[in-house]
N, C-alpha and C. Protein backbone atom coordinates (compact mmCIF):
# COMPACT_ATOMS: atom_id res chain seq x y z
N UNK A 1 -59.03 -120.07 47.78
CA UNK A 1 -60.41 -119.91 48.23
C UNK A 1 -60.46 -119.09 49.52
N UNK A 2 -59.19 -119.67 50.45
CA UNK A 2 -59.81 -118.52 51.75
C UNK A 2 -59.18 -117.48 51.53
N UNK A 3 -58.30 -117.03 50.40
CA UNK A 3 -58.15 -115.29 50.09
C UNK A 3 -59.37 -114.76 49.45
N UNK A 4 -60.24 -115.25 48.58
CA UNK A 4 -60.72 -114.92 47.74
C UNK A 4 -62.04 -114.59 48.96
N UNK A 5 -62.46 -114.98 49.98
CA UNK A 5 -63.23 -115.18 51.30
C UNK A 5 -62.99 -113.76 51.74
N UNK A 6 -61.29 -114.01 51.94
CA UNK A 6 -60.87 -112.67 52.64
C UNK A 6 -61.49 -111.38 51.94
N UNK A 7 -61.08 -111.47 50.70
CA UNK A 7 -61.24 -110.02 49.93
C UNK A 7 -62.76 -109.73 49.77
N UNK A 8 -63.47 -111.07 49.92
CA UNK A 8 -65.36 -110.85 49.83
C UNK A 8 -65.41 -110.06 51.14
N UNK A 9 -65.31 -110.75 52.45
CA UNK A 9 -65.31 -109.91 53.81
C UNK A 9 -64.76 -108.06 53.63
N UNK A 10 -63.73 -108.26 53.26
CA UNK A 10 -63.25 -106.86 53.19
C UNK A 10 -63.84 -105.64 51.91
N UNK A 11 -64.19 -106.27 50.89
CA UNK A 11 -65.13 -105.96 50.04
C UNK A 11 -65.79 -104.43 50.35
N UNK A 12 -66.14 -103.45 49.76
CA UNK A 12 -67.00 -102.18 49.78
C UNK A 12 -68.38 -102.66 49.90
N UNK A 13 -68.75 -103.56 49.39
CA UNK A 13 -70.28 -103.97 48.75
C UNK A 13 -70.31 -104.80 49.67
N UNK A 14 -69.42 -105.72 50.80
CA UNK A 14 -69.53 -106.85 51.63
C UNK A 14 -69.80 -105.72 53.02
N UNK A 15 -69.05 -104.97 52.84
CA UNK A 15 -68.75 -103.67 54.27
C UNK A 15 -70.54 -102.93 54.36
N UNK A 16 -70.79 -102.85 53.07
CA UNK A 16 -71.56 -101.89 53.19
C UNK A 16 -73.09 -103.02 53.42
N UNK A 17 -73.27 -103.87 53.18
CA UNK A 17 -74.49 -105.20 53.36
C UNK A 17 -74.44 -105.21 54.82
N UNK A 18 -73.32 -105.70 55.43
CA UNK A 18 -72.82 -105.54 56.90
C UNK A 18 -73.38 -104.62 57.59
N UNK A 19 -73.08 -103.33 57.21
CA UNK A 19 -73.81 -102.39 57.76
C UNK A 19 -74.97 -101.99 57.93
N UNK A 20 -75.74 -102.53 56.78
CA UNK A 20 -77.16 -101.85 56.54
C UNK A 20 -77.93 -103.32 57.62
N UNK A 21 -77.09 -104.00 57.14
CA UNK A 21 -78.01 -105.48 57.91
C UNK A 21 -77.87 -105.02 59.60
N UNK A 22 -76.35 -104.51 60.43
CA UNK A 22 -77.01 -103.98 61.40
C UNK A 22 -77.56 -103.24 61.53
N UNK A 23 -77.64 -102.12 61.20
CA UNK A 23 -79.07 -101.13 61.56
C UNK A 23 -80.14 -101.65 61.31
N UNK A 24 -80.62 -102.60 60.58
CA UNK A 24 -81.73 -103.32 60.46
C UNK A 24 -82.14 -103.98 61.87
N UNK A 25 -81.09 -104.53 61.80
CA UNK A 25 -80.91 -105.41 63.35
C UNK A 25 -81.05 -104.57 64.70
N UNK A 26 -80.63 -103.49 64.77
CA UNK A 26 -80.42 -102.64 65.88
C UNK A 26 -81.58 -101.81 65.95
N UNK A 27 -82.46 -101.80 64.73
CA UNK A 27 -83.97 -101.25 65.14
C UNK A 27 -84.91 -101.98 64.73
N UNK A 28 -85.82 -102.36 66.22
CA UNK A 28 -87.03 -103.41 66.74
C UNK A 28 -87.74 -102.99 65.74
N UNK A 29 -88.78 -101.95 64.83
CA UNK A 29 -89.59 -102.40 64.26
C UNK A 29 -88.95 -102.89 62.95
N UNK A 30 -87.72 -101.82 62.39
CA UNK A 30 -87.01 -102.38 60.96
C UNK A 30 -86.69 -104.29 61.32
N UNK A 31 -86.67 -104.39 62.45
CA UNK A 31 -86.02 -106.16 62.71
C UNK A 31 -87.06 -106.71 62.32
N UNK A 32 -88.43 -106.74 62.92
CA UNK A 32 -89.56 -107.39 62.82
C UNK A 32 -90.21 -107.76 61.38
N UNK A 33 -90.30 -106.33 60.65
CA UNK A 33 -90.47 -106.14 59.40
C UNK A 33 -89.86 -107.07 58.56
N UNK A 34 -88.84 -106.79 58.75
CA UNK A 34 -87.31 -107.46 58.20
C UNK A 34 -87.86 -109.04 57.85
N UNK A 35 -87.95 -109.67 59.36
CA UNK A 35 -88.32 -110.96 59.75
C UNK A 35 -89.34 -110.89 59.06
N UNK A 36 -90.39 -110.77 59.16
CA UNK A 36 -91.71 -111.08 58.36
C UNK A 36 -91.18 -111.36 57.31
N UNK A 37 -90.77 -110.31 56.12
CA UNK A 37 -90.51 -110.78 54.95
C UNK A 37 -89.78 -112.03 54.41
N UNK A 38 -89.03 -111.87 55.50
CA UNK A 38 -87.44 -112.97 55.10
C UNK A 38 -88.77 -114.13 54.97
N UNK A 39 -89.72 -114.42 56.25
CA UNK A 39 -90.43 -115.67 56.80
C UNK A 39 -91.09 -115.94 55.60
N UNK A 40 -92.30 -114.66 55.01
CA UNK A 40 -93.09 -115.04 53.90
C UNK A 40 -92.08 -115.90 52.61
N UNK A 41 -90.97 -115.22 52.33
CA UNK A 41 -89.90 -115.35 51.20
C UNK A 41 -89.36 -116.95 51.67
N UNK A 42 -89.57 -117.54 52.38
CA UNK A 42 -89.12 -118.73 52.60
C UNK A 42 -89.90 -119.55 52.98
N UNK A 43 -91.42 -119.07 53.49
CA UNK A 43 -92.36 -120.01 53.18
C UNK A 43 -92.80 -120.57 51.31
N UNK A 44 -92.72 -119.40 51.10
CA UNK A 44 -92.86 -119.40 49.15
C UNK A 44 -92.05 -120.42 48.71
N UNK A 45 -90.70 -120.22 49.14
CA UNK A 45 -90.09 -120.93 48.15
C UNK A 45 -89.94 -122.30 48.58
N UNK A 46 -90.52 -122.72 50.33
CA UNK A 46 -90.50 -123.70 50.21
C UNK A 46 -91.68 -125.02 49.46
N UNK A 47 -93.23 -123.92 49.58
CA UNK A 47 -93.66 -124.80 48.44
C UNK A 47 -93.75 -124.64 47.40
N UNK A 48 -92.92 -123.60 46.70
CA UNK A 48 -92.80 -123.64 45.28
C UNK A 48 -91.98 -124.90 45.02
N UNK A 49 -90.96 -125.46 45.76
CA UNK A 49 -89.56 -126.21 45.63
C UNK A 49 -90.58 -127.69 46.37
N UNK A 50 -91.60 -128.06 46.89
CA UNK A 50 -91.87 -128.76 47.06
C UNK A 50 -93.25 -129.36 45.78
N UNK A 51 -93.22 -128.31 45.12
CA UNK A 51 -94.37 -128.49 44.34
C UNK A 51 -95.65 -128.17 44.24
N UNK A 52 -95.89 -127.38 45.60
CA UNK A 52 -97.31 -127.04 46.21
C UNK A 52 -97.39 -125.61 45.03
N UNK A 53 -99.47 -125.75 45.13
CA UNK A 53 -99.59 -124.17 44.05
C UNK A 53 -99.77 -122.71 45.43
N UNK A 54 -98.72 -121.88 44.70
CA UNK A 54 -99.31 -120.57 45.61
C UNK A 54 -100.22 -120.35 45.34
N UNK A 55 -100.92 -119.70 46.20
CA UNK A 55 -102.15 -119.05 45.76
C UNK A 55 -102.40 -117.54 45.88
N UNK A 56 -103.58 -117.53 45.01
CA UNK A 56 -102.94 -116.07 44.59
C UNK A 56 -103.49 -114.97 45.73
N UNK A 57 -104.09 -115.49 46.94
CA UNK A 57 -104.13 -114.88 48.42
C UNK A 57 -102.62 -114.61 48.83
N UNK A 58 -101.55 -115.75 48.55
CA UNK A 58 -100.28 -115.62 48.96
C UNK A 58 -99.72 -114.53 48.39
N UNK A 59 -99.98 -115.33 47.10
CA UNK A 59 -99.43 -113.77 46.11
C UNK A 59 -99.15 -112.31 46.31
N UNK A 60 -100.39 -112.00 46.46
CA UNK A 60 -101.05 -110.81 46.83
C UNK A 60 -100.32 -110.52 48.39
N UNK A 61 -100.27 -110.74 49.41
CA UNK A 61 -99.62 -110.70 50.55
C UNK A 61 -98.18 -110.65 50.32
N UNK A 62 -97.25 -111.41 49.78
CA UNK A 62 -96.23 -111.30 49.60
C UNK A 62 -96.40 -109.88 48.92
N UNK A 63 -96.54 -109.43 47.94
CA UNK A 63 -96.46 -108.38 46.98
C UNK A 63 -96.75 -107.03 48.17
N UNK A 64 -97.65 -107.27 49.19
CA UNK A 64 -97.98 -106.37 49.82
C UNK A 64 -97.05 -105.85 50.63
N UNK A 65 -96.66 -107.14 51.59
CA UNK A 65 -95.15 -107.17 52.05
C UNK A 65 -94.28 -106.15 51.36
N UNK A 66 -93.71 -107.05 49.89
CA UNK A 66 -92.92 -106.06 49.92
C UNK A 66 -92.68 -104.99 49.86
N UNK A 67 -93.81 -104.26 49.31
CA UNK A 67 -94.10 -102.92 49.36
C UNK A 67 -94.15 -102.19 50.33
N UNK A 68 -94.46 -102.79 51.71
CA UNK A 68 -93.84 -102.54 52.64
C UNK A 68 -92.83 -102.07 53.29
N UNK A 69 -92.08 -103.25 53.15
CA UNK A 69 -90.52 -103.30 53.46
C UNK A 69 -89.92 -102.09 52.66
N UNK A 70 -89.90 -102.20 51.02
CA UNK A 70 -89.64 -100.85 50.47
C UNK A 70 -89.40 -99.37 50.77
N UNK A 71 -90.45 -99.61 51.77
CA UNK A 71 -90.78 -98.09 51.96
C UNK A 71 -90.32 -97.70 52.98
N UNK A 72 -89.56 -98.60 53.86
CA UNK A 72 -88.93 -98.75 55.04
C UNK A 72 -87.12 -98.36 54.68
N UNK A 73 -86.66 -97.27 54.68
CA UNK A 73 -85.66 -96.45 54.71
C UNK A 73 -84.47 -97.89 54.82
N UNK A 74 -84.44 -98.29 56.50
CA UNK A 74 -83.10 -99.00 56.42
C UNK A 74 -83.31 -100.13 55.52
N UNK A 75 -84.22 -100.89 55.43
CA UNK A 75 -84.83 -102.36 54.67
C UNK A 75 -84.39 -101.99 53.52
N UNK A 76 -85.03 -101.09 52.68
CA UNK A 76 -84.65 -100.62 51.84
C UNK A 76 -83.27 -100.44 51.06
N UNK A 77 -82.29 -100.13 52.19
CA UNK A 77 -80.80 -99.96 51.48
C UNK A 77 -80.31 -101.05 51.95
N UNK A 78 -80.98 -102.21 52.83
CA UNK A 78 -80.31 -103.55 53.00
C UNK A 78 -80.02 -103.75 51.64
N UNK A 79 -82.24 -104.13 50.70
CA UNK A 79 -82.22 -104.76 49.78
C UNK A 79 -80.99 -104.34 48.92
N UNK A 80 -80.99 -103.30 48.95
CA UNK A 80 -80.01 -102.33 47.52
C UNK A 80 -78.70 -103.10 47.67
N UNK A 81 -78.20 -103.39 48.80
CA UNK A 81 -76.86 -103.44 49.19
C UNK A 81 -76.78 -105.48 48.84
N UNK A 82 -77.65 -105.96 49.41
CA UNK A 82 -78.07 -107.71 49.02
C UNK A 82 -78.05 -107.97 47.15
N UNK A 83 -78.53 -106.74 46.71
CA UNK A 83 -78.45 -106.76 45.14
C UNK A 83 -77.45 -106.78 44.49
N UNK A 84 -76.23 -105.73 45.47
CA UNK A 84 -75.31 -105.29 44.66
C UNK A 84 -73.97 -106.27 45.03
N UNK A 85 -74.29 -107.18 46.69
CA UNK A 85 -73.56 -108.37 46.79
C UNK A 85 -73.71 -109.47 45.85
N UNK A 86 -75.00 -109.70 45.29
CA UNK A 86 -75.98 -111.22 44.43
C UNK A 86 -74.59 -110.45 43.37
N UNK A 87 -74.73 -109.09 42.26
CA UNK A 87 -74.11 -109.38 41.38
C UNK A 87 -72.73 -109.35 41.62
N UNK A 88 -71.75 -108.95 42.67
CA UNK A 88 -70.61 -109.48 42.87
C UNK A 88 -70.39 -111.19 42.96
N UNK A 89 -70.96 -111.66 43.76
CA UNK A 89 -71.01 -113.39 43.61
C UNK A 89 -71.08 -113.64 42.19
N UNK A 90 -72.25 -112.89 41.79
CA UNK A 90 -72.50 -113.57 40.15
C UNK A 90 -71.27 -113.52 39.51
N UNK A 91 -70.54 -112.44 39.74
CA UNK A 91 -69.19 -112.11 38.45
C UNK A 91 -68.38 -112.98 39.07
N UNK A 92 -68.53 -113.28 40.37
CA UNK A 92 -67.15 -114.34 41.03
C UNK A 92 -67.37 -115.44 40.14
N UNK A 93 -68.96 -115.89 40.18
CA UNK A 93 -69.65 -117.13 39.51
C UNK A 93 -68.94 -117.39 38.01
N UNK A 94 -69.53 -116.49 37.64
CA UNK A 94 -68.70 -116.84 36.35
C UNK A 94 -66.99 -116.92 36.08
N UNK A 95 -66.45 -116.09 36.39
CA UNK A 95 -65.42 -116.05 36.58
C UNK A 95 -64.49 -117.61 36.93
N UNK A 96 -65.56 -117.92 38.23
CA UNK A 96 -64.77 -119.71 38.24
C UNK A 96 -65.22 -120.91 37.37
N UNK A 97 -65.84 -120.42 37.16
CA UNK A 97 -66.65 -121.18 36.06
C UNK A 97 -66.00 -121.20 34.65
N UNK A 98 -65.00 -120.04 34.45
CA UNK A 98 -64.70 -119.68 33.10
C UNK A 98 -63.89 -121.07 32.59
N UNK A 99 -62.82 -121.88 33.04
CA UNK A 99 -62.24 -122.65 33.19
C UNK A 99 -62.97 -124.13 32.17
N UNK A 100 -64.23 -124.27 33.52
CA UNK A 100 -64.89 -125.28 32.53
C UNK A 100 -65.87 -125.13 31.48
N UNK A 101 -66.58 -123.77 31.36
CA UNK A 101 -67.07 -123.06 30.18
C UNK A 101 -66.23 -123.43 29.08
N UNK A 102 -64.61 -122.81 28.86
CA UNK A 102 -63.82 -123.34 28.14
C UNK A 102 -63.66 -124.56 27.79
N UNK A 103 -63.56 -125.47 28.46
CA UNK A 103 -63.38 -126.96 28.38
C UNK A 103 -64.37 -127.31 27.80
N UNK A 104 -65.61 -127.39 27.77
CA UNK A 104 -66.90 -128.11 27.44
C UNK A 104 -67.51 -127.45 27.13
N UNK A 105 -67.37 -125.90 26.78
CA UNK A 105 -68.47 -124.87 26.01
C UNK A 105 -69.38 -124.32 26.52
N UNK A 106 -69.49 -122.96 26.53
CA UNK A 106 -70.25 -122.19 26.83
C UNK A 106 -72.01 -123.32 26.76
N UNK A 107 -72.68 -123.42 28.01
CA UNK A 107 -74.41 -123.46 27.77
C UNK A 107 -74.92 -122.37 26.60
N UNK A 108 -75.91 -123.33 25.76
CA UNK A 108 -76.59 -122.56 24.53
C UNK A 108 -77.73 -122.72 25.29
């Protein structure tokens, strides 16, 4: 586990998230921006996960957001770079998983 840590850290796709996340960081309005979204994206999911209904004022704001952020050069190649880490994890995911997939069968 802590090689498998190591090689995520050292990673192209880990190097390159790293990077985009500081320049995000290192410029005040890309930071702010940044923050907003992260804030809306975790107000959501905390009352989606609590049960509360969004509404579709939220909706609409979030959606606006992100369109935002989008259009924002460094934000932008964060997201790209956060995407292309999610599907490295994912293949790790499965990958450790393969073990008891085998044992007890693939989920139908």
């Amino acid at each position: 586990a802590i090689e498998l840590e190591k090689a995520i850290r050292e990673s192209n796709e880990y190097q390159s998230l790293k990077d985009s996340y500081d320049k995000v960081n290192a410029d005040p309005s890309a930071k702010s921006m940044f923050d907003n979204f992260r804030n809306i994206q975790i107000q959501l999911q905390q009352k989606q996960m609590s049960g509360q209904e969004i509404t579709q004022e939220e909706v609409d704001q979030a959606q606006k957001t992100v369109a935002l952020v989008q259009q924002h050069e460094l934000i932008s190649k964060l997201m790209a770079d956060e995407q292309k880490m999610s599907e490295v994890i994912t293949d790790l995911n499965k990958t450790i998983m393969k073990p008891l997939e085998d044992l007890y069968g693939a989920a139908e």
